[in-house]
PDB file of N, CA and C in Angstrom:
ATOM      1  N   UNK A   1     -18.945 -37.979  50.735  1.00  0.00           N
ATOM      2  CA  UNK A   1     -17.698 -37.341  51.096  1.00  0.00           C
ATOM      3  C   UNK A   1     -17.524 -36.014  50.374  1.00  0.00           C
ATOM      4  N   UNK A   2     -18.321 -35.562  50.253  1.00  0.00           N
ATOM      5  CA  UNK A   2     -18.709 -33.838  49.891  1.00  0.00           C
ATOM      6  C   UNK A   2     -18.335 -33.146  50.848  1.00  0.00           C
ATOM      7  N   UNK A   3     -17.560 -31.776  50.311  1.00  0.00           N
ATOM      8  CA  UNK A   3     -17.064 -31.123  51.493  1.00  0.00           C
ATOM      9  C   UNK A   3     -18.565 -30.210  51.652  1.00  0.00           C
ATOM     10  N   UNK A   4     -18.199 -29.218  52.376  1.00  0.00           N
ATOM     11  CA  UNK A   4     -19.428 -27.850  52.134  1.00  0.00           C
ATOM     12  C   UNK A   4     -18.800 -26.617  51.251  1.00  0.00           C
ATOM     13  N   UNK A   5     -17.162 -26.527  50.882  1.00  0.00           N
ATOM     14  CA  UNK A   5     -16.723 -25.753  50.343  1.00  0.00           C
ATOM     15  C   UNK A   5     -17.066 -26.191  48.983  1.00  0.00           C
ATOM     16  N   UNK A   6     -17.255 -27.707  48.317  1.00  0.00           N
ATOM     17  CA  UNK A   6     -17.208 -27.660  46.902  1.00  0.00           C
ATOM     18  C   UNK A   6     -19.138 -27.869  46.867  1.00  0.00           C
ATOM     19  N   UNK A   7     -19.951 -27.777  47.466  1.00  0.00           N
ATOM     20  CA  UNK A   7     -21.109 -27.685  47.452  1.00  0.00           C
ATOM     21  C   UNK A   7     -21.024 -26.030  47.309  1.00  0.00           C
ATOM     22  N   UNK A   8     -20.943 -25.357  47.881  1.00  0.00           N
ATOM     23  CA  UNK A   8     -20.542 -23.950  47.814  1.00  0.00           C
ATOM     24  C   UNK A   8     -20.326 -23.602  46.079  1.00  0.00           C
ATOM     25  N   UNK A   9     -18.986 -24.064  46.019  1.00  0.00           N
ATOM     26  CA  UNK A   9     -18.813 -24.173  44.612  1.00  0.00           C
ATOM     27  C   UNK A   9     -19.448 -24.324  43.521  1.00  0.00           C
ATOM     28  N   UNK A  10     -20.022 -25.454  43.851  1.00  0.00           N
ATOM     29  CA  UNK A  10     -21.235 -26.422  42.928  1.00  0.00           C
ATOM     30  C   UNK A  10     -22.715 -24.970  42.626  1.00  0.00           C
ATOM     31  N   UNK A  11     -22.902 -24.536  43.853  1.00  0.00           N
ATOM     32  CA  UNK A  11     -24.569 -23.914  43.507  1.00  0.00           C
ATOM     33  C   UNK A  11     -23.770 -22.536  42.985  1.00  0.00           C
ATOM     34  N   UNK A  12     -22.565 -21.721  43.143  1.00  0.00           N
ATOM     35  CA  UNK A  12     -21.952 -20.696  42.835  1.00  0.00           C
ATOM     36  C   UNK A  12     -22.297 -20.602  41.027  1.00  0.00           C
ATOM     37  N   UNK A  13     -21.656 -22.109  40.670  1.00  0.00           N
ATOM     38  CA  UNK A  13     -21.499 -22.218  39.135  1.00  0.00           C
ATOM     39  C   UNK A  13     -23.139 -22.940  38.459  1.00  0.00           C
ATOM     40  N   UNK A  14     -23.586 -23.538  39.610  1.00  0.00           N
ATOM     41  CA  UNK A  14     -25.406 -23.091  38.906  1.00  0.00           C
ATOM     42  C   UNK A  14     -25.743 -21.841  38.452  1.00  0.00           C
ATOM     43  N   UNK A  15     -25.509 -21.120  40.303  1.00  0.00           N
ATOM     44  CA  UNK A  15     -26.066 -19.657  39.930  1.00  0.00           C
ATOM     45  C   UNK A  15     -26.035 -19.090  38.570  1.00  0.00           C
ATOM     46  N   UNK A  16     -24.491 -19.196  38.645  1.00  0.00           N
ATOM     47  CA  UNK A  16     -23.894 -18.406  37.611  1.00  0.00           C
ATOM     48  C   UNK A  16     -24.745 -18.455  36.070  1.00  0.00           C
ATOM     49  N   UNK A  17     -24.781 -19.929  35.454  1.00  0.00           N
ATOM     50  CA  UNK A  17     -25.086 -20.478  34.782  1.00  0.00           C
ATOM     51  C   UNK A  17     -26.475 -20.631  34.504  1.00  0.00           C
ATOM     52  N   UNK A  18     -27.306 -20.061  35.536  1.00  0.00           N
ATOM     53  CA  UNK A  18     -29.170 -19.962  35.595  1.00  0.00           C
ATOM     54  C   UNK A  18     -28.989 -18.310  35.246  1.00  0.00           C
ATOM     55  N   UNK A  19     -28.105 -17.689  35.735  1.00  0.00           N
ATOM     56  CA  UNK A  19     -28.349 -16.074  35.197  1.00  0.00           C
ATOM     57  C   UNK A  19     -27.719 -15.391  33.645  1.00  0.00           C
ATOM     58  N   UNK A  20     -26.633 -16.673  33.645  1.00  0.00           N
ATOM     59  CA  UNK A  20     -26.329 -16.405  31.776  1.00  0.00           C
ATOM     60  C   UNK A  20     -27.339 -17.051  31.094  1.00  0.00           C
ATOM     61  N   UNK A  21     -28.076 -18.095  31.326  1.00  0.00           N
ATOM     62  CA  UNK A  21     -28.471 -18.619  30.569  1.00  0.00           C
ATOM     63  C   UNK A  21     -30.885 -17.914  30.833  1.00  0.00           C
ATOM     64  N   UNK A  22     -30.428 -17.239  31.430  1.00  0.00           N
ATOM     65  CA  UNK A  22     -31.775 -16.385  31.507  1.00  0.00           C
ATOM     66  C   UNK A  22     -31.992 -14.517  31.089  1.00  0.00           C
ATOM     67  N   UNK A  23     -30.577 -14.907  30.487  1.00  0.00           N
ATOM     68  CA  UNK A  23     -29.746 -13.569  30.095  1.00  0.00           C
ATOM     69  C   UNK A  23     -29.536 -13.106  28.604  1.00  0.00           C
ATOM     70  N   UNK A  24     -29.217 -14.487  28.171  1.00  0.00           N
ATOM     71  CA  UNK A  24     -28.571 -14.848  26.669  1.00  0.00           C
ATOM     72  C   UNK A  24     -29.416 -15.101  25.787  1.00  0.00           C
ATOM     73  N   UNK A  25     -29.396 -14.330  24.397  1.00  0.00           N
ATOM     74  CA  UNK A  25     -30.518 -14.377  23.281  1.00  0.00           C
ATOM     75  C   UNK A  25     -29.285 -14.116  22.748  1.00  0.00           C
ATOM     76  N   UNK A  26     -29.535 -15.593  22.018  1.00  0.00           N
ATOM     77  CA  UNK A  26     -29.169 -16.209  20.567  1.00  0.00           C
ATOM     78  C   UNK A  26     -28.828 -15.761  19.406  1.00  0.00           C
ATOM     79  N   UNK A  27     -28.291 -15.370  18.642  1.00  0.00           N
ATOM     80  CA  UNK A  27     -28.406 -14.505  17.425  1.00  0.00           C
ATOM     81  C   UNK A  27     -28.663 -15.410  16.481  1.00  0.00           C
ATOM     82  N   UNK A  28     -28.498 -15.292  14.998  1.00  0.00           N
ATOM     83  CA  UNK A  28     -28.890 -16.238  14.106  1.00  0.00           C
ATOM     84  C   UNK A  28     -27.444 -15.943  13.327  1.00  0.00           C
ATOM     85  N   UNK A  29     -27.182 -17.399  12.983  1.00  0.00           N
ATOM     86  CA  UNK A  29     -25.466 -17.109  12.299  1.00  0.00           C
ATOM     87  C   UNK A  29     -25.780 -17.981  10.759  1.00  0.00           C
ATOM     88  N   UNK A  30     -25.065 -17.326  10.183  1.00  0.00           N
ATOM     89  CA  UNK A  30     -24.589 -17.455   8.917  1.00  0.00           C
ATOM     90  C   UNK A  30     -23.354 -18.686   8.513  1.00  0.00           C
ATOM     91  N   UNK A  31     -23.242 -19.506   9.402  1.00  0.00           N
ATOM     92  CA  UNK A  31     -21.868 -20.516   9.167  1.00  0.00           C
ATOM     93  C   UNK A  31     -22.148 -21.737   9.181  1.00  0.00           C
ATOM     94  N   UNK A  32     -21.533 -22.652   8.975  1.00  0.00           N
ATOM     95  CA  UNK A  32     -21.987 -24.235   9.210  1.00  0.00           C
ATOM     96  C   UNK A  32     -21.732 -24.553  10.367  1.00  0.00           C
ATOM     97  N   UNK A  33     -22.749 -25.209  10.854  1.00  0.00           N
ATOM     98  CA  UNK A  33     -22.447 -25.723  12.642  1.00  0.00           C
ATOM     99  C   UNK A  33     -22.907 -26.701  12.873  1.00  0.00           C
ATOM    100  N   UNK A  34     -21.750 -27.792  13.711  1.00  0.00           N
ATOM    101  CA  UNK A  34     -22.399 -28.793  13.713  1.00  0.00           C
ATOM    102  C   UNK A  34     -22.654 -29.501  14.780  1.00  0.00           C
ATOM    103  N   UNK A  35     -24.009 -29.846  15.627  1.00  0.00           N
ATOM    104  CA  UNK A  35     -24.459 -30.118  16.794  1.00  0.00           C
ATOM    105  C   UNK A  35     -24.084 -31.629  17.330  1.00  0.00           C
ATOM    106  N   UNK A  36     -23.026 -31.448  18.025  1.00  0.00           N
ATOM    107  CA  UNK A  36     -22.981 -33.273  18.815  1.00  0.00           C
ATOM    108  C   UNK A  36     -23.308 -33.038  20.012  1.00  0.00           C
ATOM    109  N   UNK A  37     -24.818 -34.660  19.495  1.00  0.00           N
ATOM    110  CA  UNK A  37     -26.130 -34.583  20.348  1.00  0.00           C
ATOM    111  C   UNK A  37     -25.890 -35.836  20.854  1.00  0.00           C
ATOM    112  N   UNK A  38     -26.101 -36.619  22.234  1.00  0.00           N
ATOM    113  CA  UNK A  38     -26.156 -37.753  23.020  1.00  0.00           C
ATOM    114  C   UNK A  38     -27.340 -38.570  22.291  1.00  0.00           C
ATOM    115  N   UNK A  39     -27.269 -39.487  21.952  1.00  0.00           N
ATOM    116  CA  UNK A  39     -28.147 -40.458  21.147  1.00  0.00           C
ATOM    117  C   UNK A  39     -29.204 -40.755  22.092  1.00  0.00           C
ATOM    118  N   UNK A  40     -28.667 -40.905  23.761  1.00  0.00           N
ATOM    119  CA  UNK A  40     -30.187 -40.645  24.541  1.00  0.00           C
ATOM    120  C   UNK A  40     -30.204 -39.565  24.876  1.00  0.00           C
ATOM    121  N   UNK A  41     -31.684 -39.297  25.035  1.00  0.00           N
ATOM    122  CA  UNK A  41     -31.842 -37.646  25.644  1.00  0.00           C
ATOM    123  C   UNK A  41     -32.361 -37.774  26.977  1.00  0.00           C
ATOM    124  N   UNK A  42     -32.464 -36.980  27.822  1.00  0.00           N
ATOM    125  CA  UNK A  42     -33.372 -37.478  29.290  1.00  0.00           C
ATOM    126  C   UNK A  42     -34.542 -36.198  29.321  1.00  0.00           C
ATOM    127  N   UNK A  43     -34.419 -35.243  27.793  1.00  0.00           N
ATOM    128  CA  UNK A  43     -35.862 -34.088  28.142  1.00  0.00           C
ATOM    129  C   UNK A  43     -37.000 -35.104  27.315  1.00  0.00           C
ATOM    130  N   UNK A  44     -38.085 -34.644  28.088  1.00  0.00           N
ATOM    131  CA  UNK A  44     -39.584 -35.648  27.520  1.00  0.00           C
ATOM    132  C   UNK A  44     -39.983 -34.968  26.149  1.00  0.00           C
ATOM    133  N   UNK A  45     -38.822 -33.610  25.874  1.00  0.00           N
ATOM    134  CA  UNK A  45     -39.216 -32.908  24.443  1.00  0.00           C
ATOM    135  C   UNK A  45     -38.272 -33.444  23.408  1.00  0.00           C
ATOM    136  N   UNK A  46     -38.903 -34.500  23.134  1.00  0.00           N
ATOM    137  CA  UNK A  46     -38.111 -35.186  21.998  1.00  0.00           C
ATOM    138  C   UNK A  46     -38.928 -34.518  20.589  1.00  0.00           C
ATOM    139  N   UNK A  47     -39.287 -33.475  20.191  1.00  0.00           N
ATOM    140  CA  UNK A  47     -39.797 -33.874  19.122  1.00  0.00           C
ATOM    141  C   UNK A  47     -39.262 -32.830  18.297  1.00  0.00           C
ATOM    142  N   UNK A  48     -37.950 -31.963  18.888  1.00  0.00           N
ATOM    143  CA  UNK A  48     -36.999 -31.019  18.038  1.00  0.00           C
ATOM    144  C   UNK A  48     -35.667 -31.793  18.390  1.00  0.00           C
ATOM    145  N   UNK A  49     -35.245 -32.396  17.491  1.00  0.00           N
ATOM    146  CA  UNK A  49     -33.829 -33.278  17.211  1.00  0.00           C
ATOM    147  C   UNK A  49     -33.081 -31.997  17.821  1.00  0.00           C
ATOM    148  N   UNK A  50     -32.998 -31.307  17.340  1.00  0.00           N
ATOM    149  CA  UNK A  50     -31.847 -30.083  16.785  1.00  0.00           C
ATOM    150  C   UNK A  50     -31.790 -29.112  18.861  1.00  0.00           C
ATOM    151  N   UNK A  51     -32.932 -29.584  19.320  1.00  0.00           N
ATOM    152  CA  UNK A  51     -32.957 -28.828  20.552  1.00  0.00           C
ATOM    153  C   UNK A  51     -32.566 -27.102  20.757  1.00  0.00           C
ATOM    154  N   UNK A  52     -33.202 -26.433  19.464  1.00  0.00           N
ATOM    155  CA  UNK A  52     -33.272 -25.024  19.565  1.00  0.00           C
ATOM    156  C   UNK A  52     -32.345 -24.425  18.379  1.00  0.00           C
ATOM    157  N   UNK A  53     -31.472 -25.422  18.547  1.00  0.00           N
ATOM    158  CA  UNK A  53     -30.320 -24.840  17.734  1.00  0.00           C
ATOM    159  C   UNK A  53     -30.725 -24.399  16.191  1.00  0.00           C
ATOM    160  N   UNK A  54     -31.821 -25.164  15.397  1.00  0.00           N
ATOM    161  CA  UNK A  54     -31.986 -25.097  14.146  1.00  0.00           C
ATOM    162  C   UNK A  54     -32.426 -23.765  13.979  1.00  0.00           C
ATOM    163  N   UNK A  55     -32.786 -22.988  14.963  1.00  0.00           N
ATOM    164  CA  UNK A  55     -33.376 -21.275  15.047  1.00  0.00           C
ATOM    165  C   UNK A  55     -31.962 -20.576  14.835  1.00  0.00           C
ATOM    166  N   UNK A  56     -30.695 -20.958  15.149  1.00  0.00           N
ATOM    167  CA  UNK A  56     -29.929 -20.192  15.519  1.00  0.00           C
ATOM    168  C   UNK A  56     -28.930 -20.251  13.860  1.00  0.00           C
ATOM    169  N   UNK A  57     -28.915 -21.736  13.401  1.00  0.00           N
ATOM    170  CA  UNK A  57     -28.394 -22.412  12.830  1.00  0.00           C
ATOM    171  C   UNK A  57     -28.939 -22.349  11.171  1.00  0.00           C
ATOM    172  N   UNK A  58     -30.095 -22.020  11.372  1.00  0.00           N
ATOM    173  CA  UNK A  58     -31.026 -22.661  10.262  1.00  0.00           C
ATOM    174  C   UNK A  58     -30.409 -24.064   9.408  1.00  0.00           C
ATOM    175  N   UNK A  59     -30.195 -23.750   7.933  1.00  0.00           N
ATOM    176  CA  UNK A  59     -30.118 -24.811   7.457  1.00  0.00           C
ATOM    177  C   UNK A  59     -28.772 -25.176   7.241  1.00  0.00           C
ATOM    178  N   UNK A  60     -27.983 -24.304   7.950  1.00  0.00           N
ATOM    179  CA  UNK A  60     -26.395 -24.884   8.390  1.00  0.00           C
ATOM    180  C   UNK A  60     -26.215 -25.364   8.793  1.00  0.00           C
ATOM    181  N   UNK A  61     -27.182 -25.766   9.684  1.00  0.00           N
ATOM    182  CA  UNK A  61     -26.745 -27.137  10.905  1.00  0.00           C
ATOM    183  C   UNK A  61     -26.511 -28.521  10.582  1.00  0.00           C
ATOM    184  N   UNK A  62     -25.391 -29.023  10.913  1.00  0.00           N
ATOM    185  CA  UNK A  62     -25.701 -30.753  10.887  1.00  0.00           C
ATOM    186  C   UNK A  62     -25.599 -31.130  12.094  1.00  0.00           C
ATOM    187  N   UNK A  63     -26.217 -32.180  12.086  1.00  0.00           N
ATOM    188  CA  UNK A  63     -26.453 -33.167  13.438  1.00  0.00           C
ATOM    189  C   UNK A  63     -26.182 -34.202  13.345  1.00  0.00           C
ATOM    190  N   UNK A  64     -24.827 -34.764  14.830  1.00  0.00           N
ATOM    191  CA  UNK A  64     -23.833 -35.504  14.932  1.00  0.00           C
ATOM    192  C   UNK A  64     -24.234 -36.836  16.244  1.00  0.00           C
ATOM    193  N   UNK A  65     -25.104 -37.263  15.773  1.00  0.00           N
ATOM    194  CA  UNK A  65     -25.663 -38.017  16.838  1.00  0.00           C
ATOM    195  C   UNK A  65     -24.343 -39.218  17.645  1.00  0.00           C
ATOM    196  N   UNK A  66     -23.825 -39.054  18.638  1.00  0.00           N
ATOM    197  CA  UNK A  66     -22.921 -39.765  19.396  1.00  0.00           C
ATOM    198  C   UNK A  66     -23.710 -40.459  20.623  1.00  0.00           C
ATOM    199  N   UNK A  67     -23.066 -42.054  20.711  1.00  0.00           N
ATOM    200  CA  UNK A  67     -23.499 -43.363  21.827  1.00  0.00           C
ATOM    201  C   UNK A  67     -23.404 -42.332  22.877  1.00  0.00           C
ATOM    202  N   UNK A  68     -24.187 -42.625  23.526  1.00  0.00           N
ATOM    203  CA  UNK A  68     -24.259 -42.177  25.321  1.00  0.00           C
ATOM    204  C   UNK A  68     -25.669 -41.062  25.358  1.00  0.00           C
ATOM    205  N   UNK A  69     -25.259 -40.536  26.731  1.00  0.00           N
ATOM    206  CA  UNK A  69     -26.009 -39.749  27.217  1.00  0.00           C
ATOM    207  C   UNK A  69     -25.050 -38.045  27.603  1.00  0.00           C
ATOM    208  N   UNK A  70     -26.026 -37.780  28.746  1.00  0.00           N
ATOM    209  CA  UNK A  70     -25.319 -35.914  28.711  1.00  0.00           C
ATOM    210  C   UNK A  70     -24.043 -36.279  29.467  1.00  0.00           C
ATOM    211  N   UNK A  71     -23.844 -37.899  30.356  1.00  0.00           N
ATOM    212  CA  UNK A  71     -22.796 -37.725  31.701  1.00  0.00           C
ATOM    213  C   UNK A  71     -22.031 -38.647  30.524  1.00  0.00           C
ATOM    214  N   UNK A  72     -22.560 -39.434  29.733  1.00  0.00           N
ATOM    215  CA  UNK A  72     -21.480 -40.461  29.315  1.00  0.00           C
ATOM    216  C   UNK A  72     -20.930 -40.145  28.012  1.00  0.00           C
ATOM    217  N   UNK A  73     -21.534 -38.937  27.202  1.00  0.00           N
ATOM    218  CA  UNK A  73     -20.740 -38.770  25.859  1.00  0.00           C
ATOM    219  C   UNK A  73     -19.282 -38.320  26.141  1.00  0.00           C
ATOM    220  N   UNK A  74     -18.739 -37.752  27.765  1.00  0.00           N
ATOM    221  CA  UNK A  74     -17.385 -37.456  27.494  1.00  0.00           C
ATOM    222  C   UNK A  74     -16.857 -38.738  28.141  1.00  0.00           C
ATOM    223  N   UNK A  75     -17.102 -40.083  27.754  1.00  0.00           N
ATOM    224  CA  UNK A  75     -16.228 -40.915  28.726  1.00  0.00           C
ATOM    225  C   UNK A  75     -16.235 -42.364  27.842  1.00  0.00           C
ATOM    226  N   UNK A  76     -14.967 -43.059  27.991  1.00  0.00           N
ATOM    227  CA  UNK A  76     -14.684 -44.471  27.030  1.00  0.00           C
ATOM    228  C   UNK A  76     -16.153 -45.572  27.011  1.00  0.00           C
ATOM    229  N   UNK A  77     -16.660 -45.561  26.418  1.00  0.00           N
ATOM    230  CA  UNK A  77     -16.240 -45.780  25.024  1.00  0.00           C
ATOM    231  C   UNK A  77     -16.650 -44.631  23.904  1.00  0.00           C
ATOM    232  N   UNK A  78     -17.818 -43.667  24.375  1.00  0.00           N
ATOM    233  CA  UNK A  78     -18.195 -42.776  23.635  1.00  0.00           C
ATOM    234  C   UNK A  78     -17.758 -41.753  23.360  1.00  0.00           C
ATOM    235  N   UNK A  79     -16.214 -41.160  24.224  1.00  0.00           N
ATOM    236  CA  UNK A  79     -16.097 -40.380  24.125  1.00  0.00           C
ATOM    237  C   UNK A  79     -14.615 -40.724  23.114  1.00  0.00           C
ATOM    238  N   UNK A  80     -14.456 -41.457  22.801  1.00  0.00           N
ATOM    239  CA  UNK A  80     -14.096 -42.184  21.466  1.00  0.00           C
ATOM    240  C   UNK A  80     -14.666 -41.534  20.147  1.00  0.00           C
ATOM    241  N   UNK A  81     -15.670 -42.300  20.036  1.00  0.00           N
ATOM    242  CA  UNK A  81     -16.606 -41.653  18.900  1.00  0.00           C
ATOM    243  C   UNK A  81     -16.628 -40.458  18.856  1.00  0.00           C
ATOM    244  N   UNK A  82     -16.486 -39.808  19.659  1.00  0.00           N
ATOM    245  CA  UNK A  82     -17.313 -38.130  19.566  1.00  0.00           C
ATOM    246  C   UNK A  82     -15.893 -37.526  18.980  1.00  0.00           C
ATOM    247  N   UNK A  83     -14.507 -38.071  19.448  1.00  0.00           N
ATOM    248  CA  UNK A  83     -13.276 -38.011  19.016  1.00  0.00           C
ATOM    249  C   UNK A  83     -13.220 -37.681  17.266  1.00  0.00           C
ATOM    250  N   UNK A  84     -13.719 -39.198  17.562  1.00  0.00           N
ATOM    251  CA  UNK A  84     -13.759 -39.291  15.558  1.00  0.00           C
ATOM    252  C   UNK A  84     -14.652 -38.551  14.864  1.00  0.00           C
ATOM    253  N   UNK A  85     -15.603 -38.475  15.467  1.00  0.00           N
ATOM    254  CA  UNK A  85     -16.369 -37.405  14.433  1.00  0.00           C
ATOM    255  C   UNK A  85     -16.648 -36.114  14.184  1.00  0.00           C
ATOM    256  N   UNK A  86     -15.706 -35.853  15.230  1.00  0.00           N
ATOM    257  CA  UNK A  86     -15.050 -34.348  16.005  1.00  0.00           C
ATOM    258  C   UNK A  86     -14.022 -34.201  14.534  1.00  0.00           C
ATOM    259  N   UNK A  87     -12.909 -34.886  14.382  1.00  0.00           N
ATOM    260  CA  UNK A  87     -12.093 -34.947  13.772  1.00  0.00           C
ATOM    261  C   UNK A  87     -12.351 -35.286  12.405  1.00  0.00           C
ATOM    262  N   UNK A  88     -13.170 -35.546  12.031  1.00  0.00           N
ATOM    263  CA  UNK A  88     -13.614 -35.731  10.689  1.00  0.00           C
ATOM    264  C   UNK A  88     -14.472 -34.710  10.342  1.00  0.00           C
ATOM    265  N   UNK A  89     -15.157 -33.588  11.147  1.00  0.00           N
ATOM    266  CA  UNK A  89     -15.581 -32.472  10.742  1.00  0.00           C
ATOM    267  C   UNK A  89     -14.424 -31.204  10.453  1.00  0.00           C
ATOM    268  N   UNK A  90     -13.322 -31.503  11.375  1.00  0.00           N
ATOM    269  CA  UNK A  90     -12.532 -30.631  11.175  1.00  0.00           C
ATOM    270  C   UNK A  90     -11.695 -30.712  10.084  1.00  0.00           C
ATOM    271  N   UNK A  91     -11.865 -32.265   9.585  1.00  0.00           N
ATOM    272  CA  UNK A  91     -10.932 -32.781   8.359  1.00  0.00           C
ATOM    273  C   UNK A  91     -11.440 -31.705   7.034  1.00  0.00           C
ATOM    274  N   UNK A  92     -12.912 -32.181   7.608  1.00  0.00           N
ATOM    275  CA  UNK A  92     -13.904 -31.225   5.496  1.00  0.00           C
ATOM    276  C   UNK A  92     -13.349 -30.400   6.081  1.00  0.00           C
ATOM    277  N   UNK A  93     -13.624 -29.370   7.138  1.00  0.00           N
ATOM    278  CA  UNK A  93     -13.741 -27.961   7.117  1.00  0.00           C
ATOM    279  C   UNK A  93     -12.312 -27.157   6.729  1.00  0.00           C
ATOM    280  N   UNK A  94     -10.940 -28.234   6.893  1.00  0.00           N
ATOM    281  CA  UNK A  94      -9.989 -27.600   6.615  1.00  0.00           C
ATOM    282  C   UNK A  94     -10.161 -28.036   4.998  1.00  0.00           C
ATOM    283  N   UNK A  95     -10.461 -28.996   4.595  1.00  0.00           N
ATOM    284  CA  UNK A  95     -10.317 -29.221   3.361  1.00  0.00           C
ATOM    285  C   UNK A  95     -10.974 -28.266   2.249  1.00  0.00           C
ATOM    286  N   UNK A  96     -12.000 -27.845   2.919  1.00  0.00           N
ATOM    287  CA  UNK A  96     -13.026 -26.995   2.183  1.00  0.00           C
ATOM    288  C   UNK A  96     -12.428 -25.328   2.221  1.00  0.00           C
ATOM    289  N   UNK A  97     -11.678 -25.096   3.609  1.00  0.00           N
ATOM    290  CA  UNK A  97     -10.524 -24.045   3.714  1.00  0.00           C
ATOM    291  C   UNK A  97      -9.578 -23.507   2.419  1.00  0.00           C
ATOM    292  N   UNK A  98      -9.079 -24.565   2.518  1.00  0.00           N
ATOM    293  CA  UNK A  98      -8.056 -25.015   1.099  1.00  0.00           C
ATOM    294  C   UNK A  98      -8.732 -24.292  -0.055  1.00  0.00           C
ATOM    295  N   UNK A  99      -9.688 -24.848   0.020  1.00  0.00           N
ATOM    296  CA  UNK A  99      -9.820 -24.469  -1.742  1.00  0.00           C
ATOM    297  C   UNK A  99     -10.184 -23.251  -1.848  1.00  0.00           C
ATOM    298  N   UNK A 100     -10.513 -22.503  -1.126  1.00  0.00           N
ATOM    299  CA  UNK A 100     -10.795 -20.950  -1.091  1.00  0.00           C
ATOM    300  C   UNK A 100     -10.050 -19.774  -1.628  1.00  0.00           C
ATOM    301  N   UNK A 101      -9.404 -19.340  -2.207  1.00  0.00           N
ATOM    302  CA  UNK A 101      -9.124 -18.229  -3.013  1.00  0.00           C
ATOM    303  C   UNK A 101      -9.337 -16.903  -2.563  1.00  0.00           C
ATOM    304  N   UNK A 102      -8.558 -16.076  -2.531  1.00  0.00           N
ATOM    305  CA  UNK A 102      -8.732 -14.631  -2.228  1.00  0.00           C
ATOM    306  C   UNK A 102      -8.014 -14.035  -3.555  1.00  0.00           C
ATOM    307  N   UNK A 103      -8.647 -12.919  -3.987  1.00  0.00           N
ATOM    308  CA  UNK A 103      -7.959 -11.985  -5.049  1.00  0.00           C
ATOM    309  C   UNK A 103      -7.616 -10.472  -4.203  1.00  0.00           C
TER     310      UNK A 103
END
């Protein structure tokens, strides 16, 4: 029960999304970042956890491994978890805020 207008839609926001993403070079950042990754993966390149990011990230990165996959980390029960550990990164990061000092 697909119309042809949201198929339309659908390959519009591929397009879109195959030409930013054949477009876009990465910079390398200086901040803490932290990657929430689907505990299954469906690429056969399992053998970089970090999936590129650790180039961008270096040794700032942490990795937030959450239940599910790419369709099910936003949905109950996992998207629960990803809640909490969403929210417990933002907990340090304000906490670590805090203690900061300016003269």
């Amino acid at each position: 029960e697909v119309e042809l207008a949201d198929i339309h839609r659908y390959f519009n926001v591929y397009r879109t999304n195959i030409r930013a993403f054949s477009t876009y070079t990465a910079q390398a950042q200086y901040v803490p970042m932290t990657l929430f990754k689907a505990e299954e993966q469906f690429s056969p390149n399992g053998s970089d956890e970090t999936m590129g990011w650790r180039a961008v990230a270096g040794k700032n990165l942490d990795v937030c491994v959450v239940p599910g996959n790419h369709y099910t980390l936003l949905r109950e029960p996992n998207v629960k978890v990803l809640g909490e550990r969403l929210q417990a990164r933002i907990n340090q990061a304000c906490a670590k805020a805090e203690k900061v000092t300016f003269a």
